[in-house]
C-alpha atoms as a PDB file:
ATOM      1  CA  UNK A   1     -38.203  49.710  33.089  1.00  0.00           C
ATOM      2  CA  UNK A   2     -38.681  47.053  30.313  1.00  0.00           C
ATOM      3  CA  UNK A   3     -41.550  47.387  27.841  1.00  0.00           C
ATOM      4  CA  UNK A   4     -41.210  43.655  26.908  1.00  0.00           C
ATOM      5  CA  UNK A   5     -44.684  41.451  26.634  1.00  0.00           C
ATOM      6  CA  UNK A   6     -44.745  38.177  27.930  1.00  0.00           C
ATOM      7  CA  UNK A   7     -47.262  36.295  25.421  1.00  0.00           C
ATOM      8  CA  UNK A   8     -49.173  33.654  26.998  1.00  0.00           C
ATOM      9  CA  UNK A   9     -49.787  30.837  24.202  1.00  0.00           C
ATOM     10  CA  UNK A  10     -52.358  28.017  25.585  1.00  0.00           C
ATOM     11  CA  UNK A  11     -52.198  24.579  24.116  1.00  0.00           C
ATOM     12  CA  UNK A  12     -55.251  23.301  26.407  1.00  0.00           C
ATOM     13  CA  UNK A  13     -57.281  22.535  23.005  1.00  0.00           C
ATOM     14  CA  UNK A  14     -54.757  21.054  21.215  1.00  0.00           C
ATOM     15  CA  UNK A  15     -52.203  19.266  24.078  1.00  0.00           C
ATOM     16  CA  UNK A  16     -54.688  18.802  26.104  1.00  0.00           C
ATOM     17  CA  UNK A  17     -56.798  16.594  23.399  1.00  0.00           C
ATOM     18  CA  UNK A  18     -53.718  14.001  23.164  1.00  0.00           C
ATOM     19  CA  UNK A  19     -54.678  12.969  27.235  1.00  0.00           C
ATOM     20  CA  UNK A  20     -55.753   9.763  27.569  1.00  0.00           C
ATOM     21  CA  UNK A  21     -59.971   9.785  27.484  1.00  0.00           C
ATOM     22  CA  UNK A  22     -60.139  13.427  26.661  1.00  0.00           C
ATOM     23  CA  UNK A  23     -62.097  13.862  23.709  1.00  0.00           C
ATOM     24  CA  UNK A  24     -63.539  17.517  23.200  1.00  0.00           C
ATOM     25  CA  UNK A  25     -66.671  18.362  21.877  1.00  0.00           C
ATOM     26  CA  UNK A  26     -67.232  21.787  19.566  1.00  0.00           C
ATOM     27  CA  UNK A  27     -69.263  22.798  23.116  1.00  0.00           C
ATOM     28  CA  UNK A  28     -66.338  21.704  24.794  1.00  0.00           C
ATOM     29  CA  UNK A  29     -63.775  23.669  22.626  1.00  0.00           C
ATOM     30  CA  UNK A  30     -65.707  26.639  22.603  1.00  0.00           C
ATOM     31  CA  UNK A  31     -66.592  26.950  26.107  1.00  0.00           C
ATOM     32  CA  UNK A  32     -62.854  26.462  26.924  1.00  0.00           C
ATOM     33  CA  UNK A  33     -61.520  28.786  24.594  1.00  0.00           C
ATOM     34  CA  UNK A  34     -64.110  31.456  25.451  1.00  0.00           C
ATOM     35  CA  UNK A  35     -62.761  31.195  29.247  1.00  0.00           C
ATOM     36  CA  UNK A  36     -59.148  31.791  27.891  1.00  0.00           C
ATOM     37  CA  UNK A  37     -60.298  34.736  26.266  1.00  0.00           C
ATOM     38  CA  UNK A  38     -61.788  35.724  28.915  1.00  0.00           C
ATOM     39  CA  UNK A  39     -58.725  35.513  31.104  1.00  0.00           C
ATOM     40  CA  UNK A  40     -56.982  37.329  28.974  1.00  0.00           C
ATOM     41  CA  UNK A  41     -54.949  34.996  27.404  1.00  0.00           C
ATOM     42  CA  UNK A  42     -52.909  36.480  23.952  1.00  0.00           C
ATOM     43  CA  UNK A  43     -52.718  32.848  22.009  1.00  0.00           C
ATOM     44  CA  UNK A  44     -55.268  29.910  22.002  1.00  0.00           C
ATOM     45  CA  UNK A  45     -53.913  26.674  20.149  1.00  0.00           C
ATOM     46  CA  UNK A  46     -57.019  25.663  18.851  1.00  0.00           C
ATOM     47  CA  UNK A  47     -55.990  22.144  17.275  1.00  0.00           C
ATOM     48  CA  UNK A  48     -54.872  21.068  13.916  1.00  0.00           C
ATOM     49  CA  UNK A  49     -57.751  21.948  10.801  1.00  0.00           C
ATOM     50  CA  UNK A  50     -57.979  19.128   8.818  1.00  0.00           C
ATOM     51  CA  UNK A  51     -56.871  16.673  11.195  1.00  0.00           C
ATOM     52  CA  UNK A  52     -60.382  15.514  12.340  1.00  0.00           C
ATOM     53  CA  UNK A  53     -63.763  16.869  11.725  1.00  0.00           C
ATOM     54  CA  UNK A  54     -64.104  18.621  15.198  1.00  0.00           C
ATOM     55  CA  UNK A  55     -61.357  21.173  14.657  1.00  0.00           C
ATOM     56  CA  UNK A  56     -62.192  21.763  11.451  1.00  0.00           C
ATOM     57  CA  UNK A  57     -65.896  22.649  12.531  1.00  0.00           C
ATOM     58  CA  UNK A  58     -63.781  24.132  15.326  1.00  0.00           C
ATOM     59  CA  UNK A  59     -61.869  26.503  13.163  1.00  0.00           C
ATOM     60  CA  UNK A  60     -65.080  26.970  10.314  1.00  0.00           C
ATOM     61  CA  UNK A  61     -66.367  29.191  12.899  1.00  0.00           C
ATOM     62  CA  UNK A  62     -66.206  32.919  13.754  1.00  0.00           C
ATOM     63  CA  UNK A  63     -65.510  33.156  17.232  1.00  0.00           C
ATOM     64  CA  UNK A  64     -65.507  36.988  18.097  1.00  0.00           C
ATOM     65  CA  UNK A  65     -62.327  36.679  20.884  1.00  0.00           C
ATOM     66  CA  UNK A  66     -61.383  39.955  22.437  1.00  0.00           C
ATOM     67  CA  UNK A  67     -58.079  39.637  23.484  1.00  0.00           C
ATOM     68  CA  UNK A  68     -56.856  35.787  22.416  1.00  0.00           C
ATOM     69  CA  UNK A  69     -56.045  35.180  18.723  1.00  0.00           C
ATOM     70  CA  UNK A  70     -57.191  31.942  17.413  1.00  0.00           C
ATOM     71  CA  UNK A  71     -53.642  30.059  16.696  1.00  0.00           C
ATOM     72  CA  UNK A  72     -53.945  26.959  14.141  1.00  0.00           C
ATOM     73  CA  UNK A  73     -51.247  24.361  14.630  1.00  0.00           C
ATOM     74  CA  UNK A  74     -49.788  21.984  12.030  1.00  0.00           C
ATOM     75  CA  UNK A  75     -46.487  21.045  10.136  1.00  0.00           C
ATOM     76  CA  UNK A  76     -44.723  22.271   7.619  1.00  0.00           C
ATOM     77  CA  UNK A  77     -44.697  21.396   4.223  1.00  0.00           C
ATOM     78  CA  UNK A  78     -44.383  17.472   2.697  1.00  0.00           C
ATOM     79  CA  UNK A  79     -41.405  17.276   0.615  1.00  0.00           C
ATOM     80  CA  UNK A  80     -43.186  16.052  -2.381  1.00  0.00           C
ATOM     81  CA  UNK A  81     -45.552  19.372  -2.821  1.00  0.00           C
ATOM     82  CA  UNK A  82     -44.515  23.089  -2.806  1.00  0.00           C
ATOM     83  CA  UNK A  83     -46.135  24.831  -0.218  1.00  0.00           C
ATOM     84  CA  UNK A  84     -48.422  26.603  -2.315  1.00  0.00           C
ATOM     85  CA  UNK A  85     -50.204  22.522  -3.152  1.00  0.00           C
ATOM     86  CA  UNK A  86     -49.397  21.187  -0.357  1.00  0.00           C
ATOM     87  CA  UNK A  87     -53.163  20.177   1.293  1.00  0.00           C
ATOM     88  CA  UNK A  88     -52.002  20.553   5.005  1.00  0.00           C
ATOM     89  CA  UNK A  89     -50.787  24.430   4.837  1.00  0.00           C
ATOM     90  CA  UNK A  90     -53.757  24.845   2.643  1.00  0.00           C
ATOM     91  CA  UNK A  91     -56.169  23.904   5.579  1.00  0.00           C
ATOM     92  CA  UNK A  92     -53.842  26.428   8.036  1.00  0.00           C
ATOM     93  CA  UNK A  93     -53.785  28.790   6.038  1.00  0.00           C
ATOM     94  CA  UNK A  94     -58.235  28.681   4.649  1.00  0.00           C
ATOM     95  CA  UNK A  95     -59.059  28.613   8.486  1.00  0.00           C
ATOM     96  CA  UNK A  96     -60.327  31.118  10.531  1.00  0.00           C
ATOM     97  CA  UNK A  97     -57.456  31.632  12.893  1.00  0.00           C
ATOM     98  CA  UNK A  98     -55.266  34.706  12.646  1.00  0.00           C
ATOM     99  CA  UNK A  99     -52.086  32.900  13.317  1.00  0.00           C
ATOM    100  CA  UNK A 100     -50.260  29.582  12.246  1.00  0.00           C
ATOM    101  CA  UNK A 101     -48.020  27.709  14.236  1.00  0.00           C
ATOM    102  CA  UNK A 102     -46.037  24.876  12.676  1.00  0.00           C
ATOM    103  CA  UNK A 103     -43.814  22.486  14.256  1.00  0.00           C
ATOM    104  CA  UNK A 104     -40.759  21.339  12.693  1.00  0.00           C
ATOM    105  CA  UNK A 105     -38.370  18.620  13.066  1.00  0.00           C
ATOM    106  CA  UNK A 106     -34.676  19.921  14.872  1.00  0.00           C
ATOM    107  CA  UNK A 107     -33.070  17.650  15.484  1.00  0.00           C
ATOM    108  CA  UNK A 108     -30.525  15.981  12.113  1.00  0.00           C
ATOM    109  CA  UNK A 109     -31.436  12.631  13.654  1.00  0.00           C
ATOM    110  CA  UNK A 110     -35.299  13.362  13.685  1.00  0.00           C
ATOM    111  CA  UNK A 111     -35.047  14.633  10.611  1.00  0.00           C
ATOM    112  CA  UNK A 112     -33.436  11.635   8.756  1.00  0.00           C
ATOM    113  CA  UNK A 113     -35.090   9.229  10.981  1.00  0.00           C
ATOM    114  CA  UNK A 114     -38.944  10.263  11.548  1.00  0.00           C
ATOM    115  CA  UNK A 115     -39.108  12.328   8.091  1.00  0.00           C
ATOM    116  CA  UNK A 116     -36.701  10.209   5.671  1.00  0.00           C
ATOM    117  CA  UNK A 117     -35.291  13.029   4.249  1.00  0.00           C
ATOM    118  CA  UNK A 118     -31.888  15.133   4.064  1.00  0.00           C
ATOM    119  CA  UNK A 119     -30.931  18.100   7.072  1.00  0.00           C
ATOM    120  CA  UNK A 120     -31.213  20.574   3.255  1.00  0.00           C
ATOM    121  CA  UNK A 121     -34.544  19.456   2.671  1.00  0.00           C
ATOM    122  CA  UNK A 122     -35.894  20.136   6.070  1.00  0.00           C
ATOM    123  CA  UNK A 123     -35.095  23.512   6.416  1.00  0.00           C
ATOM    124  CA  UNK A 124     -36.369  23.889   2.404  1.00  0.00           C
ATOM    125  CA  UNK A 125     -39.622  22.861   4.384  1.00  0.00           C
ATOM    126  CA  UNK A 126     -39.259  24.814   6.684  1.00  0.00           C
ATOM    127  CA  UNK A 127     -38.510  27.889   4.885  1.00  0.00           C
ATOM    128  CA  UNK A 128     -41.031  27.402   1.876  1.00  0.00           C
ATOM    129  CA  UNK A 129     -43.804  26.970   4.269  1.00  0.00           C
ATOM    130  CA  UNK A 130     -43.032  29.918   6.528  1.00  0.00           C
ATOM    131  CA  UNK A 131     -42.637  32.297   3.151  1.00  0.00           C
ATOM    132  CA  UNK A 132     -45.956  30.234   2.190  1.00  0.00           C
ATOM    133  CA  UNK A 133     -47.616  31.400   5.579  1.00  0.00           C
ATOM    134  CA  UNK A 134     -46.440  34.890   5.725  1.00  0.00           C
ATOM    135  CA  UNK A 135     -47.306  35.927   2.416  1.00  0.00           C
ATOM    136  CA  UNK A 136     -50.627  34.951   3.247  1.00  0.00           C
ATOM    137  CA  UNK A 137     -50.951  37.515   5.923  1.00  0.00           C
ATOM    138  CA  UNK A 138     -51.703  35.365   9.030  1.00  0.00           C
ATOM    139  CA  UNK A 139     -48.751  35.699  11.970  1.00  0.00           C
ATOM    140  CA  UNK A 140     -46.319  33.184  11.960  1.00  0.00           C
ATOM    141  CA  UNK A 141     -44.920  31.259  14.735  1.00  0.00           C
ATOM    142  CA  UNK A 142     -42.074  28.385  14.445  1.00  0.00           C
ATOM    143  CA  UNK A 143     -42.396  25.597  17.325  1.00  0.00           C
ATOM    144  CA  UNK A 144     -39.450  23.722  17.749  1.00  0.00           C
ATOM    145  CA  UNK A 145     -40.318  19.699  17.918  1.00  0.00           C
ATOM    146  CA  UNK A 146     -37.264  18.878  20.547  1.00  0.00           C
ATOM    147  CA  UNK A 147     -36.219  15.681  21.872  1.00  0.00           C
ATOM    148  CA  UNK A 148     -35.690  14.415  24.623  1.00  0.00           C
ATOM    149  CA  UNK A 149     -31.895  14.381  24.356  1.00  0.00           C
ATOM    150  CA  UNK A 150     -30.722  17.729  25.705  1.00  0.00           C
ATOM    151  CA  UNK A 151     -26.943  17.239  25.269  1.00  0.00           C
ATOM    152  CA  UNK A 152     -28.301  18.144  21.414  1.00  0.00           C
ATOM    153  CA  UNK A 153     -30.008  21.352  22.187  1.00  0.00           C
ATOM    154  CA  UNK A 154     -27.405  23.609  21.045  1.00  0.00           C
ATOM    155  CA  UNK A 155     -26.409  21.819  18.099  1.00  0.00           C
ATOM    156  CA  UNK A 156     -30.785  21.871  16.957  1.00  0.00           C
ATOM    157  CA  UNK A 157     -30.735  25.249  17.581  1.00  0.00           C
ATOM    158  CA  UNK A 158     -27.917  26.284  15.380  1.00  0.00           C
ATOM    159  CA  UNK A 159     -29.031  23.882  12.647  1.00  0.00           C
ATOM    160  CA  UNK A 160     -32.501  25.872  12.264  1.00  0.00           C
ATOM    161  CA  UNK A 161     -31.093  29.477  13.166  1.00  0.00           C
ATOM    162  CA  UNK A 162     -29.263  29.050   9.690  1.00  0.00           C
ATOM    163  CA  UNK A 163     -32.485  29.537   8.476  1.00  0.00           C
ATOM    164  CA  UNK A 164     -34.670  31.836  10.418  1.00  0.00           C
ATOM    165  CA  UNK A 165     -32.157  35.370   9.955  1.00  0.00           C
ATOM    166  CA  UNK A 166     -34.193  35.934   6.719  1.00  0.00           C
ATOM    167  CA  UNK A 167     -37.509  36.158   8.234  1.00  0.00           C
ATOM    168  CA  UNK A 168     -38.715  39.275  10.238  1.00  0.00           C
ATOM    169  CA  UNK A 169     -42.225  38.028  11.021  1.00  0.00           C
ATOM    170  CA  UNK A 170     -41.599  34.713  13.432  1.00  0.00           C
ATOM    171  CA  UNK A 171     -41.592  33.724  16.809  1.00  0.00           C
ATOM    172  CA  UNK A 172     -39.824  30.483  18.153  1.00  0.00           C
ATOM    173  CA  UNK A 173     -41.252  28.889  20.372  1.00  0.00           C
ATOM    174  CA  UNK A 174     -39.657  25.866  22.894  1.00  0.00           C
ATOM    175  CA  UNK A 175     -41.605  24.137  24.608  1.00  0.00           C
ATOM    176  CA  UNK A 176     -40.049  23.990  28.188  1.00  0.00           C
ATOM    177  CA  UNK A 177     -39.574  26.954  29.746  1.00  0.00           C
ATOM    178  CA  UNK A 178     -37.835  27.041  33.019  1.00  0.00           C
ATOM    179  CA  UNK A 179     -37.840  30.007  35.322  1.00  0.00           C
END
């Protein structure tokens, strides 16, 4: 028999924010994330610290969770600041959360498209920021920002795995999940 985990990672706080006339509260957040915990639930995405003064409040806070770990979520790195001035992995990494997750572009046509910048410095993004984030002590966990196009899939994948074979600390995480 298998002694594999299956990590359950809960983007209510964060996903669920981005619906249409949701707008949570700090009562909101905490009551929510206090049932996850509850539940048993290994990962709670929290929101993005810095983004807008209820998840920084959000993740100011001590919140004493049992079995989830508070998970911060942002992006990596702007091309025009190393990681270690770069104001966005600042407020990831000064939060309360024990873990990071960042989100970063896979796709060549993303990248050059939505970012403006070359497929090498993407994944020197990429890589400064998880170094940046792991030498900092918090977990690290990669979320691949896919597209819609899957006849690409394979060709993303192999673009960022170029990078990630340094790293022993790192999940990757895809979005869908089929069973």
């Amino acid at each position: 028999m298998s002694k594999e985990k299956l990590y359950i990672f809960d983007t209510t706080l964060r996903d669920g924010a981005q619906t249409q006339g949701v707008d949570f509260s700090i009562d909101d957040k905490e009551k929510i994330s206090n049932s996850l915990d509850n539940l048993g639930v290994d990962y709670i995405e929290g929101g993005w610290p810095g983004a807008n003064p209820t998840d920084t409040e959000f993740f100011n806070k001590d919140h004493g969770f049992k079995n989830a770990k508070l998970t911060a979520f942002g992006m990596t790195k702007k091309s025009e600041h190393s990681a270690e001035n770069d104001p966005m992995l600042a407020s990831l990494i000064n939060s309360k959360s024990s873990s990071i997750c960042l989100f970063g572009k896979s796709w060549d046509f993303q990248v050059d498209v939505a970012l403006g910048i070359t497929n090498e410095e993407n994944l020197e993004n990429i890589s400064e920021s998880t170094k940046h984030i792991v030498s900092s002590g918090k977990e690290f966990i990669f979320e691949v920002n896919e597209s819609e196009e899957n006849e690409f899939e394979e060709r993303k994948l192999e673009y960022l795995s170029s990078e990630f074979h340094r790293f022993d600390s790192y999940i990757m995480s895809l979005k869908k999940i089929e069973f």
